[in-house]
PDB file of N, CA and C in Angstrom:
ATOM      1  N   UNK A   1      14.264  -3.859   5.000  1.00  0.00           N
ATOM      2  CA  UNK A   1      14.247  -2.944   3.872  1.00  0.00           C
ATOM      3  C   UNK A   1      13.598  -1.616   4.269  1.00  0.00           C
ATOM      4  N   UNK A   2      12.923  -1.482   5.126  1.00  0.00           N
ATOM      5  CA  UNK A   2      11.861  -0.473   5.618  1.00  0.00           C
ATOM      6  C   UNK A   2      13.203   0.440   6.454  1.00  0.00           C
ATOM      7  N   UNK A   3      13.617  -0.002   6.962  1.00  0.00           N
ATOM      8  CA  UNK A   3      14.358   0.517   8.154  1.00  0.00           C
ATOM      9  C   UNK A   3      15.535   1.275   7.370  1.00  0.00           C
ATOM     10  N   UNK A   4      15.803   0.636   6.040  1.00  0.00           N
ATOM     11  CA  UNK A   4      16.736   1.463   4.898  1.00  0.00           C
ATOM     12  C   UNK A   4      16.354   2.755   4.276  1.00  0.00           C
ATOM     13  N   UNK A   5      14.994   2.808   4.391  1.00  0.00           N
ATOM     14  CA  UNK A   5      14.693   4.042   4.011  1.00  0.00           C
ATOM     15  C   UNK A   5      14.860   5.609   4.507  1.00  0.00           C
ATOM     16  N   UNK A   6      15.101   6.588   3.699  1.00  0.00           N
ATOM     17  CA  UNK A   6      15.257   7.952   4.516  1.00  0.00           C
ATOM     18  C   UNK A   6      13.803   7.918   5.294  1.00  0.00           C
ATOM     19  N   UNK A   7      14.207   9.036   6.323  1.00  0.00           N
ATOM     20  CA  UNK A   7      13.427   8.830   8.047  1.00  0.00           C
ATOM     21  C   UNK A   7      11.973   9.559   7.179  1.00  0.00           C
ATOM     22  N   UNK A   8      12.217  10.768   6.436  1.00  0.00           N
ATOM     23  CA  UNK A   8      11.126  11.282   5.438  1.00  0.00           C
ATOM     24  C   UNK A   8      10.066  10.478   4.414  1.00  0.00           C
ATOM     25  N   UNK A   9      10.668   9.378   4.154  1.00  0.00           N
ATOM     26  CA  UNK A   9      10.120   8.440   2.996  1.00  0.00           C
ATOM     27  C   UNK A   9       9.319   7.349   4.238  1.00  0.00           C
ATOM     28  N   UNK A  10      10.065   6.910   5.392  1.00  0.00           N
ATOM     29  CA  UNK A  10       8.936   5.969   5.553  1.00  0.00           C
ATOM     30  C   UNK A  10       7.975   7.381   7.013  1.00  0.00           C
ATOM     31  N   UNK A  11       8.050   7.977   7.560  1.00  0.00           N
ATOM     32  CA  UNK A  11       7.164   8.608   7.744  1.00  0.00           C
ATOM     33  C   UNK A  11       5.894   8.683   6.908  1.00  0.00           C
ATOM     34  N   UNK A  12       6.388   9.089   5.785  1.00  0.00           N
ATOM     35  CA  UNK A  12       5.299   8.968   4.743  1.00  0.00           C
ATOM     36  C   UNK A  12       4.530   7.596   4.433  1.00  0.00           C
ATOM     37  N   UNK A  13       5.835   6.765   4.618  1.00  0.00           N
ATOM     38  CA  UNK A  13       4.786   5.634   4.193  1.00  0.00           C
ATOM     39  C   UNK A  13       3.883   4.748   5.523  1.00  0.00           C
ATOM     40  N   UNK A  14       4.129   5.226   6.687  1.00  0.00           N
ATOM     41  CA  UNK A  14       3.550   4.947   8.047  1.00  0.00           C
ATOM     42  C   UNK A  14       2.231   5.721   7.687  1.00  0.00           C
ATOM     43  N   UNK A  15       2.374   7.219   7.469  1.00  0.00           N
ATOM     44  CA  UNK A  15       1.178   7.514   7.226  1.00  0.00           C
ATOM     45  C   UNK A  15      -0.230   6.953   6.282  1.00  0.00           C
ATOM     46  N   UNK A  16       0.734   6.770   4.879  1.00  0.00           N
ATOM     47  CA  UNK A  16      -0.487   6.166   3.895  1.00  0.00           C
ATOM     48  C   UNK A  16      -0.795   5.365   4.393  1.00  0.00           C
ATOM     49  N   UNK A  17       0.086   4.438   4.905  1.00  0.00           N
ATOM     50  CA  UNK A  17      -0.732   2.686   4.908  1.00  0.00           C
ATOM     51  C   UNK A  17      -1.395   2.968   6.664  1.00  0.00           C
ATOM     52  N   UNK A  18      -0.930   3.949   6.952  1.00  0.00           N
ATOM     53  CA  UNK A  18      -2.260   3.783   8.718  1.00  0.00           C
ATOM     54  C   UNK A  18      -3.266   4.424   7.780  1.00  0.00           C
ATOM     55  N   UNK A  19      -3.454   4.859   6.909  1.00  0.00           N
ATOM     56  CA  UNK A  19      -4.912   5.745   6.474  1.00  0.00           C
ATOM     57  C   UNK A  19      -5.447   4.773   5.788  1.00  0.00           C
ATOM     58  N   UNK A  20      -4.636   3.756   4.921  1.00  0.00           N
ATOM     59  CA  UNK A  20      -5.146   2.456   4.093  1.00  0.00           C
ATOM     60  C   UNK A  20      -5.419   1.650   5.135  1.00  0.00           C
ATOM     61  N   UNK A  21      -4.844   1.435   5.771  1.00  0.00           N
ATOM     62  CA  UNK A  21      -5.502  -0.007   6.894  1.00  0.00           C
ATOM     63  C   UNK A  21      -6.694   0.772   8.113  1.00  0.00           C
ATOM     64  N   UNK A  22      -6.550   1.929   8.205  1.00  0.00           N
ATOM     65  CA  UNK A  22      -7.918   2.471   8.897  1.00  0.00           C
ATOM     66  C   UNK A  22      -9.272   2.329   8.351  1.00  0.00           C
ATOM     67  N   UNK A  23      -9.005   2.569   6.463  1.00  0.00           N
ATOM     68  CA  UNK A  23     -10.307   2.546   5.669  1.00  0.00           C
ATOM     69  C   UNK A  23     -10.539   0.908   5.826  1.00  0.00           C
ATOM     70  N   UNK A  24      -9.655   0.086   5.288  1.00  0.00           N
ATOM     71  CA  UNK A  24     -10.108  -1.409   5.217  1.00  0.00           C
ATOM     72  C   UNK A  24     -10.409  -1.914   6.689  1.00  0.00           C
ATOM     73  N   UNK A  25      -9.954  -1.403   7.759  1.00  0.00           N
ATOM     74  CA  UNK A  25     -10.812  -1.417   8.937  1.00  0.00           C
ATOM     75  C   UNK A  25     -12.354  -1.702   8.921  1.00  0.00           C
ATOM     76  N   UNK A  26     -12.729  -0.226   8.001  1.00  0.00           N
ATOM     77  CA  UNK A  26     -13.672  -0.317   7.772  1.00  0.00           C
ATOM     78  C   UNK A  26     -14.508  -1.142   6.752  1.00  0.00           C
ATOM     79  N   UNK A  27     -14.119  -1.923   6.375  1.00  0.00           N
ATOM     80  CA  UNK A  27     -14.373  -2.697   5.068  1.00  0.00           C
ATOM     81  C   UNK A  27     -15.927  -3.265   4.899  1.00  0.00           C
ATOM     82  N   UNK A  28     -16.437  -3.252   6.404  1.00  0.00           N
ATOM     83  CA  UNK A  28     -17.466  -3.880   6.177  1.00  0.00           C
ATOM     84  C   UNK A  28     -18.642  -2.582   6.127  1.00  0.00           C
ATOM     85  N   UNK A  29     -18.465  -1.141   5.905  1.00  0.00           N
ATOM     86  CA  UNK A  29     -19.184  -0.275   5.454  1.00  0.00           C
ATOM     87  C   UNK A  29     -18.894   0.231   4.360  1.00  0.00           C
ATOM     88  N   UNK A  30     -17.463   0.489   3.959  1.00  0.00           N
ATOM     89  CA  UNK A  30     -16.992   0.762   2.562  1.00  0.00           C
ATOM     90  C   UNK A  30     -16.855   0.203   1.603  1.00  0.00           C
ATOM     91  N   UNK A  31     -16.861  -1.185   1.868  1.00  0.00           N
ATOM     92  CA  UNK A  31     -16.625  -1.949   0.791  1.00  0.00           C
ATOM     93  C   UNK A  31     -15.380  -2.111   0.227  1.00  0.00           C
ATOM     94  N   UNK A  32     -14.733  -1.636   0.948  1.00  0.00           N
ATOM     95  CA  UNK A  32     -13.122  -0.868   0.385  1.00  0.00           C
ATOM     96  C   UNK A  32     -11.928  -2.500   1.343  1.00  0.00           C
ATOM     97  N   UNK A  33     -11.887  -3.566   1.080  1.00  0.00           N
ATOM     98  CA  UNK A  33     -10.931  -3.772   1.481  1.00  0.00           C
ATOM     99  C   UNK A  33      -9.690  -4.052   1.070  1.00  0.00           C
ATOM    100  N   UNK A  34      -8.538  -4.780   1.560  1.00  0.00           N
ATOM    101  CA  UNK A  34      -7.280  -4.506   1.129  1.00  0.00           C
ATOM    102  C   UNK A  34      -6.601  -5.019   0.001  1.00  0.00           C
ATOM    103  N   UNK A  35      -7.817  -5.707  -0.687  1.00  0.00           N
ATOM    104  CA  UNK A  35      -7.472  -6.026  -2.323  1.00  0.00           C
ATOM    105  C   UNK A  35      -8.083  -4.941  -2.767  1.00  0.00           C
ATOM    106  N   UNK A  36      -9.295  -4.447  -2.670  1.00  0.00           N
ATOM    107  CA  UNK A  36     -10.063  -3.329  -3.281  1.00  0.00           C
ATOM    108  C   UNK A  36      -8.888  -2.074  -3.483  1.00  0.00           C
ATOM    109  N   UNK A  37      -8.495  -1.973  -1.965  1.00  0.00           N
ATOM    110  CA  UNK A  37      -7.632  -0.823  -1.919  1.00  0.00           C
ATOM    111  C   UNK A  37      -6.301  -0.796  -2.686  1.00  0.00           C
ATOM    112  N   UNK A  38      -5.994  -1.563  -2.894  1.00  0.00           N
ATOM    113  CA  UNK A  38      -4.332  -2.312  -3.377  1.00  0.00           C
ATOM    114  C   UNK A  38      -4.619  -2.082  -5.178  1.00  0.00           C
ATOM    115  N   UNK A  39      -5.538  -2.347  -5.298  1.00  0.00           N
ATOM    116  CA  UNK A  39      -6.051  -2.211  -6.840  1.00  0.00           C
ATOM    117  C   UNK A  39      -6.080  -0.772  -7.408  1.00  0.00           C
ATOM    118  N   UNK A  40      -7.074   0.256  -6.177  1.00  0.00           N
ATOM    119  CA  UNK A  40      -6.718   1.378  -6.487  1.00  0.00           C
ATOM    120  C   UNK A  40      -5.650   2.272  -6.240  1.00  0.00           C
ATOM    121  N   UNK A  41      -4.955   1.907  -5.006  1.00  0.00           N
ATOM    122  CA  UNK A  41      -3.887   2.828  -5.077  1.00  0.00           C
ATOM    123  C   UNK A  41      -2.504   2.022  -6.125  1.00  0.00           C
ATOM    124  N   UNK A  42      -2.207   0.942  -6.500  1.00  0.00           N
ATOM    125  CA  UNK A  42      -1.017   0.400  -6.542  1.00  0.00           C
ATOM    126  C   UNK A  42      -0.791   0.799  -8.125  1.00  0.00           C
ATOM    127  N   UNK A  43      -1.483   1.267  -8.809  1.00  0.00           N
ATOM    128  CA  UNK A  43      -0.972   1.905 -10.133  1.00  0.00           C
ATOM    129  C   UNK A  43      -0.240   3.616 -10.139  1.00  0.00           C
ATOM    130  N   UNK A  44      -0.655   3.596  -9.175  1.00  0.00           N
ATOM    131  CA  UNK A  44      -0.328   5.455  -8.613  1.00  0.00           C
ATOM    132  C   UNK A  44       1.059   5.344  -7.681  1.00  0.00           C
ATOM    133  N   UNK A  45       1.187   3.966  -7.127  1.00  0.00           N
ATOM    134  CA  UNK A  45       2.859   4.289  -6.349  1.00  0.00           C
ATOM    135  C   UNK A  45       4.113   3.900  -6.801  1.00  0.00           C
ATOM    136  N   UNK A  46       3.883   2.325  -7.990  1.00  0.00           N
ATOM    137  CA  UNK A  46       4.833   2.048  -8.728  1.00  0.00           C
ATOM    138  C   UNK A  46       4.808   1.876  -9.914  1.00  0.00           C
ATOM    139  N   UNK A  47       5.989   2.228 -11.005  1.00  0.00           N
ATOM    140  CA  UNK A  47       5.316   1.728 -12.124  1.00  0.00           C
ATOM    141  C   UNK A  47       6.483   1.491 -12.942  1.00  0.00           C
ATOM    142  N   UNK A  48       6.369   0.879 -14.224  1.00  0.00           N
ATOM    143  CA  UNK A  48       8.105   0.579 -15.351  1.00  0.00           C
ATOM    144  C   UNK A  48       8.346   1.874 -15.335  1.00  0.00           C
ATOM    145  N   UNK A  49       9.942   1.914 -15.408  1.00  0.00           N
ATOM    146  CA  UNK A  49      10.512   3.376 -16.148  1.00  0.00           C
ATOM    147  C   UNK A  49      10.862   3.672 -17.175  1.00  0.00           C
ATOM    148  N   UNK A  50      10.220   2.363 -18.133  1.00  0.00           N
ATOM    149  CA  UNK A  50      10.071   2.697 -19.484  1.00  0.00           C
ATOM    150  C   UNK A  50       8.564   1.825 -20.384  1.00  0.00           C
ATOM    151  N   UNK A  51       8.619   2.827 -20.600  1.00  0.00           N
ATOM    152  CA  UNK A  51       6.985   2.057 -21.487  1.00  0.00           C
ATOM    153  C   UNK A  51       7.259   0.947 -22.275  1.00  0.00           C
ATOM    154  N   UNK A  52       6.048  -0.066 -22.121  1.00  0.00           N
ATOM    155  CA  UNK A  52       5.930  -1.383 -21.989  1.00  0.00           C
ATOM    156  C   UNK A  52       4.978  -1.654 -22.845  1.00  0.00           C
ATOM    157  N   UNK A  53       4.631  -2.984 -23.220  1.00  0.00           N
ATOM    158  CA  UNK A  53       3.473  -3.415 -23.238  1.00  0.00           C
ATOM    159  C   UNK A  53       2.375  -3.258 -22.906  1.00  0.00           C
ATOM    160  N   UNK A  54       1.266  -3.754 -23.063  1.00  0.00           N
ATOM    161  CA  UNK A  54      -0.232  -3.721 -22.051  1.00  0.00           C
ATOM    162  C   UNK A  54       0.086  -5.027 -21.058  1.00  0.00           C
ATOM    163  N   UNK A  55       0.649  -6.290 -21.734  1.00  0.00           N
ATOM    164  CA  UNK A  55       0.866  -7.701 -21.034  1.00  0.00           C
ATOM    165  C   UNK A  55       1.795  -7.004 -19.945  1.00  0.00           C
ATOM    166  N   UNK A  56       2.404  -6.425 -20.061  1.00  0.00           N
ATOM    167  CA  UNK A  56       4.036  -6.191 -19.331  1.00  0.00           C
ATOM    168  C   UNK A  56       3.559  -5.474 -18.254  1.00  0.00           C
ATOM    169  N   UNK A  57       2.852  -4.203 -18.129  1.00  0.00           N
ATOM    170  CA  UNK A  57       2.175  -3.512 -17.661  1.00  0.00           C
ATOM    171  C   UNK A  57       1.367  -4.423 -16.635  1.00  0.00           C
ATOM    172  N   UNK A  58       0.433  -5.040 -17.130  1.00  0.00           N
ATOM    173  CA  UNK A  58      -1.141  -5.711 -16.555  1.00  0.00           C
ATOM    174  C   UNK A  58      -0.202  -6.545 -15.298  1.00  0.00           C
ATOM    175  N   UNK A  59       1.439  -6.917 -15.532  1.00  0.00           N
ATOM    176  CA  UNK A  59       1.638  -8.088 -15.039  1.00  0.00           C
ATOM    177  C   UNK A  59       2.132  -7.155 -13.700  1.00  0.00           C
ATOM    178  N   UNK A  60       3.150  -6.377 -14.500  1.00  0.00           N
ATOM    179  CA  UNK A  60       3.748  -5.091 -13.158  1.00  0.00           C
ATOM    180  C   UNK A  60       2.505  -4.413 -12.106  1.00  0.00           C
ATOM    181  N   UNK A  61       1.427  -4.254 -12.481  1.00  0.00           N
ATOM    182  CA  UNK A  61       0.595  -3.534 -12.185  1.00  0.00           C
ATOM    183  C   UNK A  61      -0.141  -4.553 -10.584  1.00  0.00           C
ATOM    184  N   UNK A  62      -0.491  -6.201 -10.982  1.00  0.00           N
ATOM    185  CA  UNK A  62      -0.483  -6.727 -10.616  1.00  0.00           C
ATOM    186  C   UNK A  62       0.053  -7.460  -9.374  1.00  0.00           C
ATOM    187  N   UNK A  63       1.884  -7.645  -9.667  1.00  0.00           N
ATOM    188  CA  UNK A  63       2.993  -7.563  -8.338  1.00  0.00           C
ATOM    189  C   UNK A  63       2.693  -6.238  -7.489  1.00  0.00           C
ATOM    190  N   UNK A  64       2.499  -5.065  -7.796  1.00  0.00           N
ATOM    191  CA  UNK A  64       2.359  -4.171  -7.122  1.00  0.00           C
ATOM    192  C   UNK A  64       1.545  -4.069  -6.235  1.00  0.00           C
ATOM    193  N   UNK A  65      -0.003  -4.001  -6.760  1.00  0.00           N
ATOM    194  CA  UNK A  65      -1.431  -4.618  -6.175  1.00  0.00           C
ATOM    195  C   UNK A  65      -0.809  -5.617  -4.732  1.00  0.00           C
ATOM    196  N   UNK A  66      -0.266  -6.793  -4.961  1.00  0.00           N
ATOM    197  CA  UNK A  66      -0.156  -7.691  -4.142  1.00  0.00           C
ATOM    198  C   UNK A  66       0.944  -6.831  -2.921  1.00  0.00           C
ATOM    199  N   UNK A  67       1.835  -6.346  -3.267  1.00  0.00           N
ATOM    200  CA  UNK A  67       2.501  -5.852  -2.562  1.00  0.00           C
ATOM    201  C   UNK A  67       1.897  -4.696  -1.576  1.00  0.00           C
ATOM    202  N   UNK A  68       1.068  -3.776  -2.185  1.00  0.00           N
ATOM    203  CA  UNK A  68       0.352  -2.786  -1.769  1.00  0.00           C
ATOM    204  C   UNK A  68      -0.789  -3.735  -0.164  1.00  0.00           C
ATOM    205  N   UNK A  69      -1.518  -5.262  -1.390  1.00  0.00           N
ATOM    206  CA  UNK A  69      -2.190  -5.658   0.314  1.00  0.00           C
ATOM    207  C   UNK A  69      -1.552  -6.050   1.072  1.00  0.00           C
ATOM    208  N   UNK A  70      -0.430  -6.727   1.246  1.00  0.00           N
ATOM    209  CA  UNK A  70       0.525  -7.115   1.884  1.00  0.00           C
ATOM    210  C   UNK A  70       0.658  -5.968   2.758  1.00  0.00           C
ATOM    211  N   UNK A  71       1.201  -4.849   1.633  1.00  0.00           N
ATOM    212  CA  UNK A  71       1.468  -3.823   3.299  1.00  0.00           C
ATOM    213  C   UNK A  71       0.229  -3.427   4.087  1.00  0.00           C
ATOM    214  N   UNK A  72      -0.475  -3.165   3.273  1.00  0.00           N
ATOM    215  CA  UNK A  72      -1.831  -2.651   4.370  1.00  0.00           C
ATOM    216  C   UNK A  72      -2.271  -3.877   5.448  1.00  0.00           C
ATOM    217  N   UNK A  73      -2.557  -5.026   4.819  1.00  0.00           N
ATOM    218  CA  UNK A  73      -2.808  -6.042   5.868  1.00  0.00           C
ATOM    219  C   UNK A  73      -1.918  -5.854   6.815  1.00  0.00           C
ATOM    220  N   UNK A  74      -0.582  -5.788   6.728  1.00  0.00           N
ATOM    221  CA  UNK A  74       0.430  -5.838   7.853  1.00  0.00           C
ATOM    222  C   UNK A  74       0.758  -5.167   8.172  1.00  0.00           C
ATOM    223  N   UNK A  75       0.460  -3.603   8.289  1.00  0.00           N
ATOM    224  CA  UNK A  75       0.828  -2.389   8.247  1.00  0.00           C
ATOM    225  C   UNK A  75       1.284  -2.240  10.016  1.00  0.00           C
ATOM    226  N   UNK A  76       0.613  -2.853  11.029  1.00  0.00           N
ATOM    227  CA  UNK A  76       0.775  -2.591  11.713  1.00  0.00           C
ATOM    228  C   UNK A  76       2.155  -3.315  13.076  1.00  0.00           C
ATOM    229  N   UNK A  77       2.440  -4.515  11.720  1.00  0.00           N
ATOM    230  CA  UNK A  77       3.723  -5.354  12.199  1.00  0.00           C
ATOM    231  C   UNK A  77       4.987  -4.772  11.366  1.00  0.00           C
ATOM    232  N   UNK A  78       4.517  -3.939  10.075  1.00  0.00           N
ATOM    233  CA  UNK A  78       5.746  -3.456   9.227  1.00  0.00           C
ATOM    234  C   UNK A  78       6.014  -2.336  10.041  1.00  0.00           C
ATOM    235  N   UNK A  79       4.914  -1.313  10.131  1.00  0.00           N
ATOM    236  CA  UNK A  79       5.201  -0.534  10.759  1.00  0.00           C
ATOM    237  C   UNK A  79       5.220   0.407  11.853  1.00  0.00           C
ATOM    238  N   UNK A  80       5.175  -0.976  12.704  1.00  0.00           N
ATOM    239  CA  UNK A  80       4.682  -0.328  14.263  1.00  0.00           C
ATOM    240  C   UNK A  80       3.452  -0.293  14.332  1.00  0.00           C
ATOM    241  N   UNK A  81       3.377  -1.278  15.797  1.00  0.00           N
ATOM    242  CA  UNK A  81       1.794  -1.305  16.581  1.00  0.00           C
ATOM    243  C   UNK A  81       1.122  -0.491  16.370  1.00  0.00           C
ATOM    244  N   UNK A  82       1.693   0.937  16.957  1.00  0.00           N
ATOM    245  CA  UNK A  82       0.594   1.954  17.100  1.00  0.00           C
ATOM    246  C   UNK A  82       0.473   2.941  16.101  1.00  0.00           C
ATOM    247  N   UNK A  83      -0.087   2.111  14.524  1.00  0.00           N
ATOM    248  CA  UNK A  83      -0.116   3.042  13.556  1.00  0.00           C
ATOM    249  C   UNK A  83      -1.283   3.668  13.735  1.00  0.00           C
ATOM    250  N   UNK A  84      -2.128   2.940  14.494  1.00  0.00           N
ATOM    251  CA  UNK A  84      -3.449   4.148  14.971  1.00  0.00           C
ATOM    252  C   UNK A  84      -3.282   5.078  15.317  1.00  0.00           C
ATOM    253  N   UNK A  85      -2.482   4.959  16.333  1.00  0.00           N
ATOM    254  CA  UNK A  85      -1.834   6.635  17.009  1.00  0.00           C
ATOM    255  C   UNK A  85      -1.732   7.575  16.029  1.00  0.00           C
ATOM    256  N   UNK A  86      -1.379   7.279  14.989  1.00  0.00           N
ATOM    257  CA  UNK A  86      -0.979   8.714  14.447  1.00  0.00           C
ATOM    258  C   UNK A  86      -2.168   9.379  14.022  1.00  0.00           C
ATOM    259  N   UNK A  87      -3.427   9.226  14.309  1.00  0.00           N
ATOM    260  CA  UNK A  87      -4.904  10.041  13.991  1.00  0.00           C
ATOM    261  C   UNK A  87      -5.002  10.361  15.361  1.00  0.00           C
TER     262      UNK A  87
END
């Protein structure tokens, strides 16, 4: 699915998630790891395209979250070893 994307869209998304899996790197000074992080960014990248519920919402909000640690944990098998490189 990654590899379907325009070359612009996952550039971008190589970048966020090497900057998300660099911070949870750090997890044991920030406190920030990849549920922490998934919580805060995953309301800001997907969301319904039509207004919902609060239940409907809490639940979408949720799949997202999971999806968000998923990528950061694996960021570096989704998207190439050397997502360090790009700092």
């Amino acid at each position: 699915l990654i590899n379907q994307l325009p070359e612009a869209n996952l550039i971008l998304l190589r970048h966020l998630f090497g900057v998300l899996h660099h911070i949870e790197q750090n997890s044991g000074v920030n406190q920030m790891n990849a549920f922490n992080l998934a919580l805060c960014i995953a309301p800001n990248m997907l969301w319904l395209p039509s207004p919902t519920g609060p239940e409907e919402e809490s639940r979408s909000t949720k799949k997202v979250a999971l999806l968000v640690q998923f990528l950061i944990e694996n960021s570096g098998e989704i998207f190439g070893g050397d997502i360090a490189s790009l700092f």
